[in-house]
N, C-alpha and C. Protein backbone atom coordinates (compact mmCIF):
# COMPACT_ATOMS: atom_id res chain seq x y z
N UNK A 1 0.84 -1.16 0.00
CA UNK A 1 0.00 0.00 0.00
C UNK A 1 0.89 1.23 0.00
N UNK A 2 0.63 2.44 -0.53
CA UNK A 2 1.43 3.31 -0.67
C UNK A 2 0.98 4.23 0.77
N UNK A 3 2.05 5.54 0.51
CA UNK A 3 2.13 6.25 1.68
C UNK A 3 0.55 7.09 1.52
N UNK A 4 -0.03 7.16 0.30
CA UNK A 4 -1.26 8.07 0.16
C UNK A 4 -1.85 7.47 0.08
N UNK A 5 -2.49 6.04 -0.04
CA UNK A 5 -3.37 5.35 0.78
C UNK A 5 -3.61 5.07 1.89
N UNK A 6 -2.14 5.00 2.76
CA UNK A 6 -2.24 4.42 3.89
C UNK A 6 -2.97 6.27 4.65
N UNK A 7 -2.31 7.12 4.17
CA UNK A 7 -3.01 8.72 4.82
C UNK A 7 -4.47 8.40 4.88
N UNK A 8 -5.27 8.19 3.38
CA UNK A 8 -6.40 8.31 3.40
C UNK A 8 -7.11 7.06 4.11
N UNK A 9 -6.52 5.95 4.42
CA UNK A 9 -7.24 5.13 5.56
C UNK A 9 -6.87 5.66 7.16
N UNK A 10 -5.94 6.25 7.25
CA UNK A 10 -5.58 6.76 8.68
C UNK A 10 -6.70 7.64 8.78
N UNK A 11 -6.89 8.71 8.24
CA UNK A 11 -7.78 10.10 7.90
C UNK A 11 -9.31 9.65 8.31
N UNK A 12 -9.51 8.65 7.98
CA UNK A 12 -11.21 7.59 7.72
C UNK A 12 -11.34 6.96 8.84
N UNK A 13 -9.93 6.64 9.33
CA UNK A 13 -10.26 6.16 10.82
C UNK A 13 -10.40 6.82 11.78
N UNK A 14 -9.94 7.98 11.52
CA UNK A 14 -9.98 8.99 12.61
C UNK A 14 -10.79 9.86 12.62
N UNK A 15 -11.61 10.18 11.41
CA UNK A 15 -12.92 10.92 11.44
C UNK A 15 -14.09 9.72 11.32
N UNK A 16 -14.11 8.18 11.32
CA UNK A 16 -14.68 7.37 11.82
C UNK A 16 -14.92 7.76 13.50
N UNK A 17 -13.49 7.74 14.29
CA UNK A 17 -13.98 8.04 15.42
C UNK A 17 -14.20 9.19 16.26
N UNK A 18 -14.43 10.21 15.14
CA UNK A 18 -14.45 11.32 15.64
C UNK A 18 -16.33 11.59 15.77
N UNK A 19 -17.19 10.80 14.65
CA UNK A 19 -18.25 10.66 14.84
C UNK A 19 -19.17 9.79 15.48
N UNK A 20 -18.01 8.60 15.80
CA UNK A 20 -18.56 7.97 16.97
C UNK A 20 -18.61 8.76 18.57
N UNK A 21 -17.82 9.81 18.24
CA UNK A 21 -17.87 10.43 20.18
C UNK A 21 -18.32 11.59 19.96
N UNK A 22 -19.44 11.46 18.96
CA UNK A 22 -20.32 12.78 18.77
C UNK A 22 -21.10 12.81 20.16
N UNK A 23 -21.53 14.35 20.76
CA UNK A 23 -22.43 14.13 22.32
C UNK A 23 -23.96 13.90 21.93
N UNK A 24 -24.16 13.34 23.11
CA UNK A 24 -25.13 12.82 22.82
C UNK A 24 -26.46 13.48 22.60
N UNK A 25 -27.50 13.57 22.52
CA UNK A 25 -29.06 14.80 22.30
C UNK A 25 -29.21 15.67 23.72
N UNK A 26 -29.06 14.93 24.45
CA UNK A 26 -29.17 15.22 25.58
C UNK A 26 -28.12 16.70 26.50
N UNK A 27 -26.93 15.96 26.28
CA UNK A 27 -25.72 16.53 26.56
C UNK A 27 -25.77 18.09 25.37
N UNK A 28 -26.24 17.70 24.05
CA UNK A 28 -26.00 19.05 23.01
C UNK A 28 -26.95 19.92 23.64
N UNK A 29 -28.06 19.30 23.84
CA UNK A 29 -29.74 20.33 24.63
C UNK A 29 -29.06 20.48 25.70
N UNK A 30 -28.19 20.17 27.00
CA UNK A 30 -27.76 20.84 28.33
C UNK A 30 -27.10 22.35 28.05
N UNK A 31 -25.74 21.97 26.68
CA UNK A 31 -25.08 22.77 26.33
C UNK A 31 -26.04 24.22 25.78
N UNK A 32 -26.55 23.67 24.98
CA UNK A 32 -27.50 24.78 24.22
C UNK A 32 -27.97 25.51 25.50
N UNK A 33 -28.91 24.99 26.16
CA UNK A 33 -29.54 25.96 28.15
C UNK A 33 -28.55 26.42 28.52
N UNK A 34 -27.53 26.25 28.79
CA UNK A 34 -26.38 26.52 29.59
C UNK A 34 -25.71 27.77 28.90
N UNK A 35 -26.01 28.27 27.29
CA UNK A 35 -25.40 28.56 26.59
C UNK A 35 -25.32 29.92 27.13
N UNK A 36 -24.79 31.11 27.08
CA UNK A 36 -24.74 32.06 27.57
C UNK A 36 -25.50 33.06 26.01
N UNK A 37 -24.94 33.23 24.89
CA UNK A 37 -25.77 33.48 23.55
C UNK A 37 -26.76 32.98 23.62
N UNK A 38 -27.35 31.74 23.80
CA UNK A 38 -29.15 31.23 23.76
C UNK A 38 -29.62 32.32 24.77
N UNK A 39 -29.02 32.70 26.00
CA UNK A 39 -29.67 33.25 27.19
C UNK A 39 -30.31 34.65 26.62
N UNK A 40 -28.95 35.55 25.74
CA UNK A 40 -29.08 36.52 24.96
C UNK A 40 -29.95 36.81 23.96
N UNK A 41 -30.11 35.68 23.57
CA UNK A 41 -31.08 35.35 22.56
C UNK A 41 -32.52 35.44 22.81
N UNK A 42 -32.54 34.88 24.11
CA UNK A 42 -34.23 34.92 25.11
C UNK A 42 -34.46 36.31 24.97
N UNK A 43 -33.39 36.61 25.69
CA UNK A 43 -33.65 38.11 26.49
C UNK A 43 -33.91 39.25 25.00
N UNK A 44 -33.61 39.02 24.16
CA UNK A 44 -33.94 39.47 23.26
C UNK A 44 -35.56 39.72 22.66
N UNK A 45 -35.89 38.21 22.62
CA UNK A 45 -37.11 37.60 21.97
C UNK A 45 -38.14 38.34 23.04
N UNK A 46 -38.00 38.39 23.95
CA UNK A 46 -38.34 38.60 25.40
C UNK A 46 -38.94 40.18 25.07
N UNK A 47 -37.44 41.29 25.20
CA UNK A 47 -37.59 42.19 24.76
C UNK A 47 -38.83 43.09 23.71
N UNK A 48 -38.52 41.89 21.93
CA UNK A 48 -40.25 42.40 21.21
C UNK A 48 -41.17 42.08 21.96
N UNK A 49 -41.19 40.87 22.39
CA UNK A 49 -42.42 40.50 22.97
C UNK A 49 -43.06 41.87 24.37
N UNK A 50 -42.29 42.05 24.72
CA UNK A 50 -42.60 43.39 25.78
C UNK A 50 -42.96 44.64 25.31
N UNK A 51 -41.91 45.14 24.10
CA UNK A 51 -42.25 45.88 22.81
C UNK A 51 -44.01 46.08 22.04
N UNK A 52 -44.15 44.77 21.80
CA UNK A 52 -45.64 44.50 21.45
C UNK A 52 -46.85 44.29 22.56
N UNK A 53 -46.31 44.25 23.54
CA UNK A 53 -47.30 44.72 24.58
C UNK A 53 -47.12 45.82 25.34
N UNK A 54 -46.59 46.64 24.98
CA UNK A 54 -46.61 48.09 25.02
C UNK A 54 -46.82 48.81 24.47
N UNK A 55 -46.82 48.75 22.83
CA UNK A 55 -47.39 48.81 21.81
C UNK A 55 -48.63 48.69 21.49
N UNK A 56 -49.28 47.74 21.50
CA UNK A 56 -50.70 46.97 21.30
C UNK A 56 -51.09 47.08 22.33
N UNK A 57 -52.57 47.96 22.47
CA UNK A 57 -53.16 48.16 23.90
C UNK A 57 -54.07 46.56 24.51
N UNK A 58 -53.22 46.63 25.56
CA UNK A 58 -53.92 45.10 26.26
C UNK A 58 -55.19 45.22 26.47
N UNK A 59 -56.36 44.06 26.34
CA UNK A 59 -57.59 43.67 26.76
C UNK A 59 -57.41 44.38 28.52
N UNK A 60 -56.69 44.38 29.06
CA UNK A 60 -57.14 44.34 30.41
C UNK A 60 -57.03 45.91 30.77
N UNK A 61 -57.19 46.82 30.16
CA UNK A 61 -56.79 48.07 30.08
C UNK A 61 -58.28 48.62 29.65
N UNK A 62 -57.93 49.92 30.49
CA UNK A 62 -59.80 50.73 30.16
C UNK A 62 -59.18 51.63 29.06
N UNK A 63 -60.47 51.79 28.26
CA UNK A 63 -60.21 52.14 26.96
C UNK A 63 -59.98 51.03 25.74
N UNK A 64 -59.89 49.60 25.98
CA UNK A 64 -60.01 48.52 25.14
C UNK A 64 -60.56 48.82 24.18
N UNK A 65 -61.66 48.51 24.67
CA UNK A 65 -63.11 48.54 23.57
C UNK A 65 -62.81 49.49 22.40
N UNK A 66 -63.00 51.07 23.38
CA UNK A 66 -62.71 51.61 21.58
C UNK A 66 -61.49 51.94 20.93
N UNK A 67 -60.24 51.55 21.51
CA UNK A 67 -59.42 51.07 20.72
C UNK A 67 -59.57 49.76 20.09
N UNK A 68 -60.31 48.68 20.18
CA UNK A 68 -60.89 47.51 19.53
C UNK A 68 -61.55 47.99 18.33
N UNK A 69 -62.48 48.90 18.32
CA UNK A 69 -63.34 49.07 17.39
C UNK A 69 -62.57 50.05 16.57
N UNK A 70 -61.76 50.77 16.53
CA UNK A 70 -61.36 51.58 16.07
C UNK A 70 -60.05 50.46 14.69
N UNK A 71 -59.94 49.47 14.92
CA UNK A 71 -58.84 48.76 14.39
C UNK A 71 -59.71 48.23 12.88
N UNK A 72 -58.98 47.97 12.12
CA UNK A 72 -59.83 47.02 10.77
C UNK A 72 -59.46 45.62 10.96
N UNK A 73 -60.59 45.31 10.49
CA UNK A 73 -60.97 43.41 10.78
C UNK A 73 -60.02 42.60 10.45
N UNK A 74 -59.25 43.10 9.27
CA UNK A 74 -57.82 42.20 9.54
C UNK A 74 -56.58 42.35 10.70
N UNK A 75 -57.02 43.51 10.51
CA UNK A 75 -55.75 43.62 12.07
C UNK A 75 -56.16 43.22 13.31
N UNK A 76 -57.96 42.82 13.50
CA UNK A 76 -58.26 42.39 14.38
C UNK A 76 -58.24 40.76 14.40
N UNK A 77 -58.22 40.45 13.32
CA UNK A 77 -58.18 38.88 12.99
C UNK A 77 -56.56 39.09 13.47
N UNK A 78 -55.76 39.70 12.62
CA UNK A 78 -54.44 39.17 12.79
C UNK A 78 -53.68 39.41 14.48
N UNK A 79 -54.22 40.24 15.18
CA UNK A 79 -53.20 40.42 16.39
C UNK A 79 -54.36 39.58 17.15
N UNK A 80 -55.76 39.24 16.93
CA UNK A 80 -56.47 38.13 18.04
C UNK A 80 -55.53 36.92 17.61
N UNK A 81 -55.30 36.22 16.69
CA UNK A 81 -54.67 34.82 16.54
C UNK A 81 -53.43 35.01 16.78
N UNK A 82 -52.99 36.19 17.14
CA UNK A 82 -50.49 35.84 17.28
C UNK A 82 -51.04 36.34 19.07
N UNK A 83 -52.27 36.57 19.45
CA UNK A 83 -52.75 36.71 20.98
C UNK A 83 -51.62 38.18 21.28
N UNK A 84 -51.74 39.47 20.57
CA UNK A 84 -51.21 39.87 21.13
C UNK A 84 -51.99 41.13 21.60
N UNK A 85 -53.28 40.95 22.04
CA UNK A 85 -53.74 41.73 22.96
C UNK A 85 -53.75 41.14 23.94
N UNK A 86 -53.18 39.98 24.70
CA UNK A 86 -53.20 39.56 25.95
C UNK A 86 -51.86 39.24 25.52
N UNK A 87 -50.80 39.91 25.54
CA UNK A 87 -49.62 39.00 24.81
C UNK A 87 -48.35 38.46 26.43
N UNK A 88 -48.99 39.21 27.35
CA UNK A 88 -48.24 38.72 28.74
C UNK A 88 -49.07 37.49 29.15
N UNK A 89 -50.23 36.81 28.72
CA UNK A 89 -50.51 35.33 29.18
C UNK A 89 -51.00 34.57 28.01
N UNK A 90 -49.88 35.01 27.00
CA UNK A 90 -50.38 34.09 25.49
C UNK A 90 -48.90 32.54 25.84
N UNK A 91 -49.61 31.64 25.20
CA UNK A 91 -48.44 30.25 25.92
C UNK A 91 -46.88 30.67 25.57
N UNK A 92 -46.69 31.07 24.79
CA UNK A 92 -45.26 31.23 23.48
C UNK A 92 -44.39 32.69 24.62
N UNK A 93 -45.43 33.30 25.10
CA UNK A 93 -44.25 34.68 26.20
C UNK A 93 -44.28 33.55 27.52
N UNK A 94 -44.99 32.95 27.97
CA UNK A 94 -44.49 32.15 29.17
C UNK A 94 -43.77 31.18 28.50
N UNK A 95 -43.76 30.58 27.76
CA UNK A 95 -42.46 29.81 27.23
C UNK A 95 -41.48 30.24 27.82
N UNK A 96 -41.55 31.28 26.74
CA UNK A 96 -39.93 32.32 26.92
C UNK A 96 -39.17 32.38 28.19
N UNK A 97 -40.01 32.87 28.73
CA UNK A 97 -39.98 33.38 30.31
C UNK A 97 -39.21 31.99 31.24
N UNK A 98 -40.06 30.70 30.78
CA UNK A 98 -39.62 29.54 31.24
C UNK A 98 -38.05 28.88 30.55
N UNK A 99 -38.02 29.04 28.98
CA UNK A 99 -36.69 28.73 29.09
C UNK A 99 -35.62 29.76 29.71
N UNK A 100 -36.15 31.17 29.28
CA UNK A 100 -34.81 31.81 30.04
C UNK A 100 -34.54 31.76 31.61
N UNK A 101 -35.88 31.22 32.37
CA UNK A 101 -35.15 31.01 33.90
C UNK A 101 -34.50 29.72 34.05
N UNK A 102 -35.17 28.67 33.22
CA UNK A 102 -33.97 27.72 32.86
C UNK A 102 -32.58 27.21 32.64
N UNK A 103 -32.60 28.83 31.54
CA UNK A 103 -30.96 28.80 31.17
C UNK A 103 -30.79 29.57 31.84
N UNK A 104 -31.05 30.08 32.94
CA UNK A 104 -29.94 31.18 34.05
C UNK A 104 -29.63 30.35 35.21
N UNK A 105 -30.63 29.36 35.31
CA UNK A 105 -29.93 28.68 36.14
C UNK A 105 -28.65 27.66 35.92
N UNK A 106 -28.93 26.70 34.56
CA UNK A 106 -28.15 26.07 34.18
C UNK A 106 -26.83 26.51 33.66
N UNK A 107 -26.74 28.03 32.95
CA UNK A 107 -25.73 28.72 33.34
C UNK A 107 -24.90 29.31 34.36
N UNK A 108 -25.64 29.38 35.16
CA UNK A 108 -25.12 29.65 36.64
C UNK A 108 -24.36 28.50 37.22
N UNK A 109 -25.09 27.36 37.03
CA UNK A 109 -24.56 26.23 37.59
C UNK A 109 -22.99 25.51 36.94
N UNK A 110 -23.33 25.54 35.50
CA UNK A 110 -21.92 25.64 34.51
C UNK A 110 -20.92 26.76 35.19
N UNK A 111 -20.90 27.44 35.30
CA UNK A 111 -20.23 28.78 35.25
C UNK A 111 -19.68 28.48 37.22
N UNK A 112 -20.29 28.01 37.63
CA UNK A 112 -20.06 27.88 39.20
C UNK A 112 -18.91 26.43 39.28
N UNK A 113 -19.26 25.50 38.73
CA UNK A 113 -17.91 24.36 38.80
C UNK A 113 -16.94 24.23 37.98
């Protein structure tokens, strides 16, 4: 066997086992929570989402109504279904809310050992 075969079987064995000690789903999803950029990333998402409910006058606010009526039927179709007249107890902002206390802890905890 020559010296440039024997490279390209060395090369195959070693990125053979470089994908065998790939981490596992589990271990990549710890990393990702833990991530300090994902955290940034929340706090971001977080951010419009606060944006648009400061913006968009909430249901629970006097004066609703005729800011309701005052809107056209598509904009009332479209911000009732993305829920962003209740957009502080629509599921997708408590998500948020839930992974980023998630990843502050699991970053904390990384960052501590």
């Amino acid at each position: 066997m020559s010296a440039i075969e024997e490279t390209k079987s060395e090369i195959g064995v070693q990125q053979g086992s470089a994908k065998a000690e790939s981490p596992s789903f589990i271990t990549r999803t710890l990393n990702l929570l833990s991530s300090v950029r994902f955290g940034v990333t929340l706090l971001v998402l977080l951010v419009i989402g606060s944006m648009i409910g400061m913006l968009v006058m909430q249901q629970s606010v006097e004066g609703f109504d005729k800011y309701y009526a005052q809107l056209t039927p598509a904009t009332k179709l479209l911000f009732g279904k993305l829920g962003f007249f209740d957009i502080y107890h629509v599921w997708y902002f408590n998500v948020l809310l839930l992974v980023l206390s998630l990843n502050i802890i699991l970053a904390s905890i990384d960052r501590a050992r």
